[in-house]
C-alpha atoms as a PDB file:
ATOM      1  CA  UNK A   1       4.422  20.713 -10.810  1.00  0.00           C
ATOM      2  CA  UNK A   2       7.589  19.954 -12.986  1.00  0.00           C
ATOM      3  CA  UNK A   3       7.615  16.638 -14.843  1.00  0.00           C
ATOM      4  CA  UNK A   4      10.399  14.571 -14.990  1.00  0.00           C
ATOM      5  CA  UNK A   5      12.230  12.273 -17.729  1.00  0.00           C
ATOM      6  CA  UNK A   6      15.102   9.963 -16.920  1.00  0.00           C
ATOM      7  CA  UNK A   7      17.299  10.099 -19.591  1.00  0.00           C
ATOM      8  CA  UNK A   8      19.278   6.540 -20.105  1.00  0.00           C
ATOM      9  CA  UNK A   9      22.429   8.007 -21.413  1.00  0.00           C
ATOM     10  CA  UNK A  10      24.104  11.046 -21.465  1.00  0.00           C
ATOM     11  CA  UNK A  11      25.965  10.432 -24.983  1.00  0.00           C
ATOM     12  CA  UNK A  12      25.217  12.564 -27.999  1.00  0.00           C
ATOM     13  CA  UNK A  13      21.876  11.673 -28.395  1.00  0.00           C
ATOM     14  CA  UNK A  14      20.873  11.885 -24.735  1.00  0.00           C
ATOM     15  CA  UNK A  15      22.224  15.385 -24.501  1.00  0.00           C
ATOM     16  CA  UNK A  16      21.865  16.809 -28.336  1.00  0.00           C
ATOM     17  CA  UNK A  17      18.617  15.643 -28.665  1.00  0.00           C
ATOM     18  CA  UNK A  18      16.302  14.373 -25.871  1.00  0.00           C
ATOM     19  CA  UNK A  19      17.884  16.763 -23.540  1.00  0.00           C
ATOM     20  CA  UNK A  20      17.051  19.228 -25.962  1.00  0.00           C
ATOM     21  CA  UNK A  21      13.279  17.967 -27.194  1.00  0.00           C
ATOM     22  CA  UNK A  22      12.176  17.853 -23.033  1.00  0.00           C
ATOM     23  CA  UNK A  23      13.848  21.108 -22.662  1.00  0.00           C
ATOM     24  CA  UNK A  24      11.869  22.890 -24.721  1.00  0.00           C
ATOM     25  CA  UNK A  25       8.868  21.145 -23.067  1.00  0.00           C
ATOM     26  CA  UNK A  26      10.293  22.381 -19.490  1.00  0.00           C
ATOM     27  CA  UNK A  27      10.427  19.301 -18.089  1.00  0.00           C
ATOM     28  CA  UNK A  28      13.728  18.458 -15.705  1.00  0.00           C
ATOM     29  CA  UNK A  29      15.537  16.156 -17.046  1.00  0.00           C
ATOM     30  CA  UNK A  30      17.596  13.338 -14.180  1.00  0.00           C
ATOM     31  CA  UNK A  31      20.563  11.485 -16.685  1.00  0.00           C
ATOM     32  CA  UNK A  32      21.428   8.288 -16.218  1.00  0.00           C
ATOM     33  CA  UNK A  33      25.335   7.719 -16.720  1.00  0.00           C
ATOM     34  CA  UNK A  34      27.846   5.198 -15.760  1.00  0.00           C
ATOM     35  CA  UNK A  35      30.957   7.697 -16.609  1.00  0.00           C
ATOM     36  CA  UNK A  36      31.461   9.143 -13.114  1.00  0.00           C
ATOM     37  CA  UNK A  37      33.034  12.280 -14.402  1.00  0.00           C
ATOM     38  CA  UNK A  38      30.185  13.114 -17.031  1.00  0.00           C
ATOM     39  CA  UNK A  39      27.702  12.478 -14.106  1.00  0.00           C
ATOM     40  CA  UNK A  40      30.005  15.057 -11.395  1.00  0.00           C
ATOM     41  CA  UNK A  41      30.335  17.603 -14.462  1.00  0.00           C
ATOM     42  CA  UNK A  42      26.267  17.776 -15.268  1.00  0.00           C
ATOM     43  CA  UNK A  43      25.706  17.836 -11.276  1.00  0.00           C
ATOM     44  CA  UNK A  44      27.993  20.451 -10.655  1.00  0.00           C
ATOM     45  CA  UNK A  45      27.224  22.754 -14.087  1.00  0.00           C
ATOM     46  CA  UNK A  46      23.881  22.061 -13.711  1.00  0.00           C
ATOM     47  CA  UNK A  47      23.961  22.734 -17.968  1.00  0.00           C
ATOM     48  CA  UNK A  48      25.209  22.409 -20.888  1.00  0.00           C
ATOM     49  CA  UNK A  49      25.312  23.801 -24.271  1.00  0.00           C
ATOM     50  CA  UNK A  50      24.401  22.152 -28.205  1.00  0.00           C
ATOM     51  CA  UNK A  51      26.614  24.185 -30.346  1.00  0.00           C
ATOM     52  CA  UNK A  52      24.718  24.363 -34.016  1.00  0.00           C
ATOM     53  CA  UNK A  53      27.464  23.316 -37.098  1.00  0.00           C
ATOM     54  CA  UNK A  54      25.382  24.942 -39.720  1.00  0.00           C
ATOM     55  CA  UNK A  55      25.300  27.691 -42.115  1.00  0.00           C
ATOM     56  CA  UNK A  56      24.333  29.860 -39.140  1.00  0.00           C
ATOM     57  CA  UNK A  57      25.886  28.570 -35.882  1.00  0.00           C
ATOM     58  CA  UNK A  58      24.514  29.339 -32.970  1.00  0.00           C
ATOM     59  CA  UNK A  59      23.368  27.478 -29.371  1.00  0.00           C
ATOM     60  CA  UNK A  60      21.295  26.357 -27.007  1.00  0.00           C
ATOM     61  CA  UNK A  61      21.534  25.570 -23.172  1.00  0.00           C
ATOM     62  CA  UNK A  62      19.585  22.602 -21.596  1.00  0.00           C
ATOM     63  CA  UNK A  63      19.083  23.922 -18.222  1.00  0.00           C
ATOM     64  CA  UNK A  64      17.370  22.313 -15.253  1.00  0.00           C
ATOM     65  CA  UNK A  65      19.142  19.087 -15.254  1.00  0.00           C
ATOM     66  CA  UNK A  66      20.524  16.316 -12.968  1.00  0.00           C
ATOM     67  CA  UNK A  67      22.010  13.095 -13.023  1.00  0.00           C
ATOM     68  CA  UNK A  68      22.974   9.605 -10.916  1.00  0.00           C
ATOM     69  CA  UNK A  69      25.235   6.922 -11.653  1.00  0.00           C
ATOM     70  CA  UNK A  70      24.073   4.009 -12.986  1.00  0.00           C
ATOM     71  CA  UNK A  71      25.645   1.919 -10.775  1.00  0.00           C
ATOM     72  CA  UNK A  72      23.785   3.761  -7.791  1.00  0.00           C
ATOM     73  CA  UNK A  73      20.798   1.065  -8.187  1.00  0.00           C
ATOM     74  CA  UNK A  74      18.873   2.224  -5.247  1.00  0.00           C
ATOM     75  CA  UNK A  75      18.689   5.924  -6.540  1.00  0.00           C
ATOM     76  CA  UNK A  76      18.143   4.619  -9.632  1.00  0.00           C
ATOM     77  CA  UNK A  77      15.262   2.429  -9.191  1.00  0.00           C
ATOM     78  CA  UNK A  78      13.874   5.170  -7.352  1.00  0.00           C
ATOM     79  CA  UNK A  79      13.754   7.585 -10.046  1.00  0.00           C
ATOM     80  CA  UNK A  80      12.380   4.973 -12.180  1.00  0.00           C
ATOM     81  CA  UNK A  81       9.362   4.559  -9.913  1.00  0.00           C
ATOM     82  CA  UNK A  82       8.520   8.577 -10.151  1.00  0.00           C
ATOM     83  CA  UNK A  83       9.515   9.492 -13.679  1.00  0.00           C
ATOM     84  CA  UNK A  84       6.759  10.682 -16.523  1.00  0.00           C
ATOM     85  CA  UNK A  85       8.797  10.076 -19.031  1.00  0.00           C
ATOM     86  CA  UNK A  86      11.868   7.639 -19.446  1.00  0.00           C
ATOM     87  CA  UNK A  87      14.104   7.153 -22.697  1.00  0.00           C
ATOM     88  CA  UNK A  88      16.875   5.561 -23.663  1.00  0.00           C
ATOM     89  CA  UNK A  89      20.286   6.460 -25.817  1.00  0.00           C
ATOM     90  CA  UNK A  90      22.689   3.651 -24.551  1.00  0.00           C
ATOM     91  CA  UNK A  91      23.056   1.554 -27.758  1.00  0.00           C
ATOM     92  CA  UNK A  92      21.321  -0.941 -28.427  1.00  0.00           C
ATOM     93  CA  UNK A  93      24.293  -3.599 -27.194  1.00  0.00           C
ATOM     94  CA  UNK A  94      23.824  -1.393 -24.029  1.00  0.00           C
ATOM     95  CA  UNK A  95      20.128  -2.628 -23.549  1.00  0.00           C
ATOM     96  CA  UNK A  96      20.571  -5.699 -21.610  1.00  0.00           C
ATOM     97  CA  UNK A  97      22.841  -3.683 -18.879  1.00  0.00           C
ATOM     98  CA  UNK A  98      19.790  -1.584 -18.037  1.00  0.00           C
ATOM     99  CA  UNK A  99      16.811  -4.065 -18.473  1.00  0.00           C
ATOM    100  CA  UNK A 100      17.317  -5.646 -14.767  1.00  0.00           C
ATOM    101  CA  UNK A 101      17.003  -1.793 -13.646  1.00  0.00           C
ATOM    102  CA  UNK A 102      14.233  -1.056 -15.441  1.00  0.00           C
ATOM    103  CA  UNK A 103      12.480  -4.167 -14.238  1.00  0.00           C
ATOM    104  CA  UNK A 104      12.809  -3.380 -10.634  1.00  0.00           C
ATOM    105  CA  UNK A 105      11.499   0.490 -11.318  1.00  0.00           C
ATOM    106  CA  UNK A 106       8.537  -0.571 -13.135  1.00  0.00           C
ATOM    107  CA  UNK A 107       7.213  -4.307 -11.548  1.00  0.00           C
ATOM    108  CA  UNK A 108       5.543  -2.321  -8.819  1.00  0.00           C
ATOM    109  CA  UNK A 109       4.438   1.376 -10.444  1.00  0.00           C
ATOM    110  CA  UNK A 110       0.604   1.547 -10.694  1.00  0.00           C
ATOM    111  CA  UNK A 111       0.323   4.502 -13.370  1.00  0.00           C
ATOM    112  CA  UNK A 112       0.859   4.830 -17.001  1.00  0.00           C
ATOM    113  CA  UNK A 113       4.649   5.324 -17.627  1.00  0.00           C
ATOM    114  CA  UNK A 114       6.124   5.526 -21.303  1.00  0.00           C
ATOM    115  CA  UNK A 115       9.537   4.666 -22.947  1.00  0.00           C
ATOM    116  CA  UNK A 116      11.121   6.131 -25.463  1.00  0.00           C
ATOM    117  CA  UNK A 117      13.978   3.822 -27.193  1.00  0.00           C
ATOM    118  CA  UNK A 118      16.474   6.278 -28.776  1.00  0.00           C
ATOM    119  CA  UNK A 119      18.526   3.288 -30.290  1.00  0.00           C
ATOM    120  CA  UNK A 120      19.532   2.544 -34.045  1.00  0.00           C
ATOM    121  CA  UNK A 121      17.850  -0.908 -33.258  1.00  0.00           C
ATOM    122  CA  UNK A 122      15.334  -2.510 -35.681  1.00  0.00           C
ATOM    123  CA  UNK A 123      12.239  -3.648 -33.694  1.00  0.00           C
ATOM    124  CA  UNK A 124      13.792  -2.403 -30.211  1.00  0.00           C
ATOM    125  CA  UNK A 125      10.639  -2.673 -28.573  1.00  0.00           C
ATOM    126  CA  UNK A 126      10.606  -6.478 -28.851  1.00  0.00           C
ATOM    127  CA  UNK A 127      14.174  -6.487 -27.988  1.00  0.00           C
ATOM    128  CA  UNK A 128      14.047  -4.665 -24.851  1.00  0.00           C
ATOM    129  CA  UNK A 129      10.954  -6.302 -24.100  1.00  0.00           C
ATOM    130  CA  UNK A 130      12.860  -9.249 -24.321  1.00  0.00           C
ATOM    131  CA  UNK A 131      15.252  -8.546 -21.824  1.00  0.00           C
ATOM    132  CA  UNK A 132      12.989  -6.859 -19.211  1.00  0.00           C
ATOM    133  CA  UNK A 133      11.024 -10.254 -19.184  1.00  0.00           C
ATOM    134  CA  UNK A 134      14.539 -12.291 -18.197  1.00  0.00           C
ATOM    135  CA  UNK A 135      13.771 -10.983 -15.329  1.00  0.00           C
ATOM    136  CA  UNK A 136      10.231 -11.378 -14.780  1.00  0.00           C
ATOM    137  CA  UNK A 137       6.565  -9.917 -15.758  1.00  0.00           C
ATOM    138  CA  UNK A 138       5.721  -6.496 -16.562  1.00  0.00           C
ATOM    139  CA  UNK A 139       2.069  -5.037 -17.386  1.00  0.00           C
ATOM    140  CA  UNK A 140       2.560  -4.006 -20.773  1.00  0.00           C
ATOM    141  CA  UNK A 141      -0.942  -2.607 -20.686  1.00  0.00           C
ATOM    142  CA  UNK A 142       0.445   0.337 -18.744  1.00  0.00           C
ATOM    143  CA  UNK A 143       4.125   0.157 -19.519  1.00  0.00           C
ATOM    144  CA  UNK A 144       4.886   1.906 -23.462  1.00  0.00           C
ATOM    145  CA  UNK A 145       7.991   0.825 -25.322  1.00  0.00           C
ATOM    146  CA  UNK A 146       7.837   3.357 -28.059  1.00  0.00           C
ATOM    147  CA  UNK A 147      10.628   2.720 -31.142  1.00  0.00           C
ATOM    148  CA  UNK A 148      12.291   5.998 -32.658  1.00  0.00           C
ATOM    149  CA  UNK A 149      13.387   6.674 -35.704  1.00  0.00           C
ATOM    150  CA  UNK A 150      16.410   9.176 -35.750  1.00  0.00           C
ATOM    151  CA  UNK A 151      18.066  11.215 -38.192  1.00  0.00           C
ATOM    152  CA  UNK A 152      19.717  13.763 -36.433  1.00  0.00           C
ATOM    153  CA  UNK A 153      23.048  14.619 -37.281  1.00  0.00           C
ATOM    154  CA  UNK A 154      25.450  14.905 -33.964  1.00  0.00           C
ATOM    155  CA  UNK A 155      29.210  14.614 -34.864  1.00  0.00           C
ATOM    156  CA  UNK A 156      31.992  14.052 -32.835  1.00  0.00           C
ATOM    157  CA  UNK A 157      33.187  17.262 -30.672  1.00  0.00           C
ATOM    158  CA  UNK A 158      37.095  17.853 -31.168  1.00  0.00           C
ATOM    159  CA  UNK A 159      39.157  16.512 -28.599  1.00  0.00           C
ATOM    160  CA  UNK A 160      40.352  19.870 -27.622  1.00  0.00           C
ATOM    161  CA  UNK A 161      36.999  21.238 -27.305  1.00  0.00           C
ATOM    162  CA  UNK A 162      35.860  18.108 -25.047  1.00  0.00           C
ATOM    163  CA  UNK A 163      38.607  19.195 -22.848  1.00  0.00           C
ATOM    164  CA  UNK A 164      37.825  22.268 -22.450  1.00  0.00           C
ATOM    165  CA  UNK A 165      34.098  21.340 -22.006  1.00  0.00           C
ATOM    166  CA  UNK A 166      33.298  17.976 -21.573  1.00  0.00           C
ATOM    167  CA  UNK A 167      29.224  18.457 -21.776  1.00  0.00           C
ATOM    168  CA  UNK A 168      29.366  20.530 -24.641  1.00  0.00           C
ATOM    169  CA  UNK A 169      27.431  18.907 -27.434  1.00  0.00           C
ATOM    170  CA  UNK A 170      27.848  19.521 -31.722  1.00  0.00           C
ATOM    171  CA  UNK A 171      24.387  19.017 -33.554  1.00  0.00           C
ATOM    172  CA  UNK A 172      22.306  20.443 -36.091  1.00  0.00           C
ATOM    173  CA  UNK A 173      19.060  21.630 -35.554  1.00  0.00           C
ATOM    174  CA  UNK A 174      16.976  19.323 -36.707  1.00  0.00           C
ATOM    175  CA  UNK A 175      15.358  17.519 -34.284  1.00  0.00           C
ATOM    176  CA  UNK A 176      12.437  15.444 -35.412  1.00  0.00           C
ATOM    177  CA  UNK A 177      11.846  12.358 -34.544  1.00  0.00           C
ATOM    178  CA  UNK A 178       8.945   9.526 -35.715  1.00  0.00           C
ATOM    179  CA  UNK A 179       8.180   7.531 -33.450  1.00  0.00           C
ATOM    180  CA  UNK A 180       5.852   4.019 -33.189  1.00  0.00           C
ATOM    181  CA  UNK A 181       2.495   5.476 -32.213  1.00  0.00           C
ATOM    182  CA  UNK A 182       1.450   1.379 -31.370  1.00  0.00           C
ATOM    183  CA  UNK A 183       3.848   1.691 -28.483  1.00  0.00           C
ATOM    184  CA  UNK A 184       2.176   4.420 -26.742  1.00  0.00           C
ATOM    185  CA  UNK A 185       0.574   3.993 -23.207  1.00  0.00           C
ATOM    186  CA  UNK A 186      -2.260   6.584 -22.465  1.00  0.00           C
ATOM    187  CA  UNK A 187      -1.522  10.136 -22.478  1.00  0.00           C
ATOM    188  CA  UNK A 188       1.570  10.781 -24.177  1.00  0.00           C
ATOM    189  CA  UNK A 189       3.961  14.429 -24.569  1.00  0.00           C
ATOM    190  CA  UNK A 190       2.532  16.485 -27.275  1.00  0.00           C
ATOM    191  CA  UNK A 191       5.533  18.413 -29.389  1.00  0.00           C
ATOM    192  CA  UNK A 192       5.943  19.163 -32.819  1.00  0.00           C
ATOM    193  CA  UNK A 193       9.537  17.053 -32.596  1.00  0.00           C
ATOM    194  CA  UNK A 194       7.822  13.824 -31.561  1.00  0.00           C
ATOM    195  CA  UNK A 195       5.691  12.765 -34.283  1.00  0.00           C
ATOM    196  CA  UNK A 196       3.558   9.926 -33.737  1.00  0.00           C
ATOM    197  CA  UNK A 197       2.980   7.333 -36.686  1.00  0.00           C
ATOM    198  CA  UNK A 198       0.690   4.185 -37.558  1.00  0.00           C
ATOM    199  CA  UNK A 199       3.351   2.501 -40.003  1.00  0.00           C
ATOM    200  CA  UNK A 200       6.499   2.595 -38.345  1.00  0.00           C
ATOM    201  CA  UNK A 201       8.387   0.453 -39.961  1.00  0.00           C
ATOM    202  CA  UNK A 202       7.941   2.576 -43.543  1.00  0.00           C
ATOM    203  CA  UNK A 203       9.625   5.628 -41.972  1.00  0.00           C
ATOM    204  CA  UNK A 204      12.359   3.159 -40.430  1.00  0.00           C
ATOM    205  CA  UNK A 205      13.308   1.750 -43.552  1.00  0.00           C
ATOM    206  CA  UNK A 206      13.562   5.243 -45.159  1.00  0.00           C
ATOM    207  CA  UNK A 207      15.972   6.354 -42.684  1.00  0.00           C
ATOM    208  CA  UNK A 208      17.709   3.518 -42.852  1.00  0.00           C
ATOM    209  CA  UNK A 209      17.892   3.053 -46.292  1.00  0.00           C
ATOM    210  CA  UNK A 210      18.113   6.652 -47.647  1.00  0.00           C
ATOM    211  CA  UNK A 211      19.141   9.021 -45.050  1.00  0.00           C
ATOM    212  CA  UNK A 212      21.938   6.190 -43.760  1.00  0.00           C
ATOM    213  CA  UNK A 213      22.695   4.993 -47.057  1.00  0.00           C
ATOM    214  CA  UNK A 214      23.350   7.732 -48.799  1.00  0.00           C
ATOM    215  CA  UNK A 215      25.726   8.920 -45.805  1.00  0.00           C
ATOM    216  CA  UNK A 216      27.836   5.531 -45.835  1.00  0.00           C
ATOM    217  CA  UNK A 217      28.121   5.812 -49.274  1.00  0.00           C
ATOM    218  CA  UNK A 218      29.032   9.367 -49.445  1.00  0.00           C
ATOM    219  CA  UNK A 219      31.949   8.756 -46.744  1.00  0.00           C
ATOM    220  CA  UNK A 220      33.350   5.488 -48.758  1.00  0.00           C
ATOM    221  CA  UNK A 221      33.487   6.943 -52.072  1.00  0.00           C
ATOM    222  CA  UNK A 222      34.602  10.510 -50.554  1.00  0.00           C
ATOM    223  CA  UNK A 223      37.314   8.552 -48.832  1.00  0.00           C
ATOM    224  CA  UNK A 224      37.567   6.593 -51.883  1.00  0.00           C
ATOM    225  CA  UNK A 225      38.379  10.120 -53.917  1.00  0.00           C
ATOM    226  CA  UNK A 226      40.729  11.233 -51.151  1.00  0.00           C
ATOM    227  CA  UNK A 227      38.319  13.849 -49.584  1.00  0.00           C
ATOM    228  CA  UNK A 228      38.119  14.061 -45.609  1.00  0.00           C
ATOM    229  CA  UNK A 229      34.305  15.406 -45.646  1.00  0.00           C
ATOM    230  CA  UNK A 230      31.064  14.453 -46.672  1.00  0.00           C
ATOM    231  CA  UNK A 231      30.035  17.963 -47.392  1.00  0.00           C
ATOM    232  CA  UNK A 232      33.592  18.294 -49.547  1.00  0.00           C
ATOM    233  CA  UNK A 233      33.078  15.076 -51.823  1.00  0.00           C
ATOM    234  CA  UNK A 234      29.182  15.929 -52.663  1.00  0.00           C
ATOM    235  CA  UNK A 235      30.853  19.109 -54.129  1.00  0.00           C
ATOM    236  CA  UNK A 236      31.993  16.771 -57.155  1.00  0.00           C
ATOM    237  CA  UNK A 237      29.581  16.324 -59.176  1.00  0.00           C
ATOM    238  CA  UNK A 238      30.076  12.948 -60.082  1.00  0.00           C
ATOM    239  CA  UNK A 239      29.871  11.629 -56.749  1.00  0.00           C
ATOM    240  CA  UNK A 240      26.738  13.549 -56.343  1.00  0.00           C
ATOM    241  CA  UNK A 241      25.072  12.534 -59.047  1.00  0.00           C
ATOM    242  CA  UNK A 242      26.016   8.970 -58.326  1.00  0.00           C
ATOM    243  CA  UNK A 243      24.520   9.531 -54.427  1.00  0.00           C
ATOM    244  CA  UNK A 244      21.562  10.910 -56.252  1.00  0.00           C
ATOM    245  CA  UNK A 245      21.140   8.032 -58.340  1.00  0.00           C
ATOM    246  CA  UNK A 246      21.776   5.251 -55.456  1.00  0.00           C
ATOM    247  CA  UNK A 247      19.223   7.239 -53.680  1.00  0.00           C
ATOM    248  CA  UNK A 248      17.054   7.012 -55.934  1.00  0.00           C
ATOM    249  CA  UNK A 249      17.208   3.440 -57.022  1.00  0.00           C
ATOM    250  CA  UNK A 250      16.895   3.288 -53.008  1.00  0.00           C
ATOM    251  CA  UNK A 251      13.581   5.081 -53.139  1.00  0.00           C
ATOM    252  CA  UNK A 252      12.086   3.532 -56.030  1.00  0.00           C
ATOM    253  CA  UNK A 253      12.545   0.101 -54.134  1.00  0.00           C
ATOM    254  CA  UNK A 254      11.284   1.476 -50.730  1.00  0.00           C
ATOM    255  CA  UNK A 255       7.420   2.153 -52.962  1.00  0.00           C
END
């Protein structure tokens, strides 16, 4: 029998990177989405395609797909109650929209059900947690809130291409993701793109810290130079070396 995720979100991450990940593990995947259009486009495509901005481009195509609109509560809730995997890629402000959902989907389910929390949110377990419980109590003994940490790279598709194809995602291919192996619930997906780990918070603060740091900084003083890329303003070799030096100061205090 096919499993099932319900995918919170079909923004970048939801599509570029989830969709992907479960994809690969051939599960279906049911989207979540309060743009009406986004959820008539992946109902009627049934797919989409990640376009690759690398060195080598190429693609992929998430097949074997769904979706329901978020304000369609019933449906919702419903889907909640069956899925075998749920996950999240709202944003983290987003959270509290979904939490009354996700209470009424999990108050009553008897088996082992895991969440994954795709959300640049420092300790988004507790958070969403947090806002679950506003609405009353949930067996955490059988419910996993499992915290990500991301460092995909998914720019921003042209307008002109979104037009032509609004489900068409840009990503690279890396797709790894760490992910808090404390939140886990019983049997969880095994895939060599969800890699569970005791201290979570370490690999947090390195993406946080180096991967995102070094990006912001890159983009300020690149902007700063009067470049328009990140990949054009590490091609000065002062700005690298002062990257490489920031990241390294950023490592060193990171030990």
């Amino acid at each position: 029998m096919i499993k099932t995720i319900l995918q919170f979100g079909a923004g970048n991450i939801g599509r570029s990177l989830v969709g992907f990940i479960f994809s690969e593990l051939g599960y279906r995947i049911i989207f979540v989405e309060k743009k009406r259009r986004i959820v008539d486009l992946i109902k009627e495509k049934g797919e989409y395609q990640i376009i690759y901005r690398e060195e080598n481009n190429g693609s992929y195509t998430v097949r074997n797909i769904d979706a329901v609109y978020l304000d369609d509560r019933e449906k919702v809730v419903e889907d909640i109650k069956k899925a075998d995997v749920i996950s999240t890629a709202v944003g983290g402000g987003n959270l509290p929209e979904i939490a009354p959902i996700l209470f009424e989907g999990l108050k009553d389910r008897k088996d082992t059900v895991n969440i994954l929390i795709c959300e640049n949110l420092k300790n988004s377990s507790e958070f969403l947690k947090r806002q679950i419980d506003r609405y009353g109590k949930i067996d955490y003994s059988r419910v996993g809130l499992i915290e990500t940490s991301i460092a995909k790279m998914v720019p921003d598709v042209p307008a002109e291409e979104r037009m032509r194809d609004p489900l068409i995602s840009w990503a690279e291919r890396y797709s790894t993701v760490y992910i808090n192996e404390d939140g886990i619930r019983g049997e969880f997906v095994k895939t060599p793109y969800l890699i569970p780990v005791k201290n979570f918070e370490a690999y947090y603060n390195r993406k946080i810290y180096v991967s995102n740091m070094s990006h912001t900084l890159s983009s300020i003083i690149g902007f700063i130079n009067g470049f328009k890329h990140i990949a054009e303003a590490l091609l000065d070799k002062n700005i690298l070396s002062f990257v490489k030096g920031a990241v390294a100061e950023s490592e060193e205090a990171l030990r």
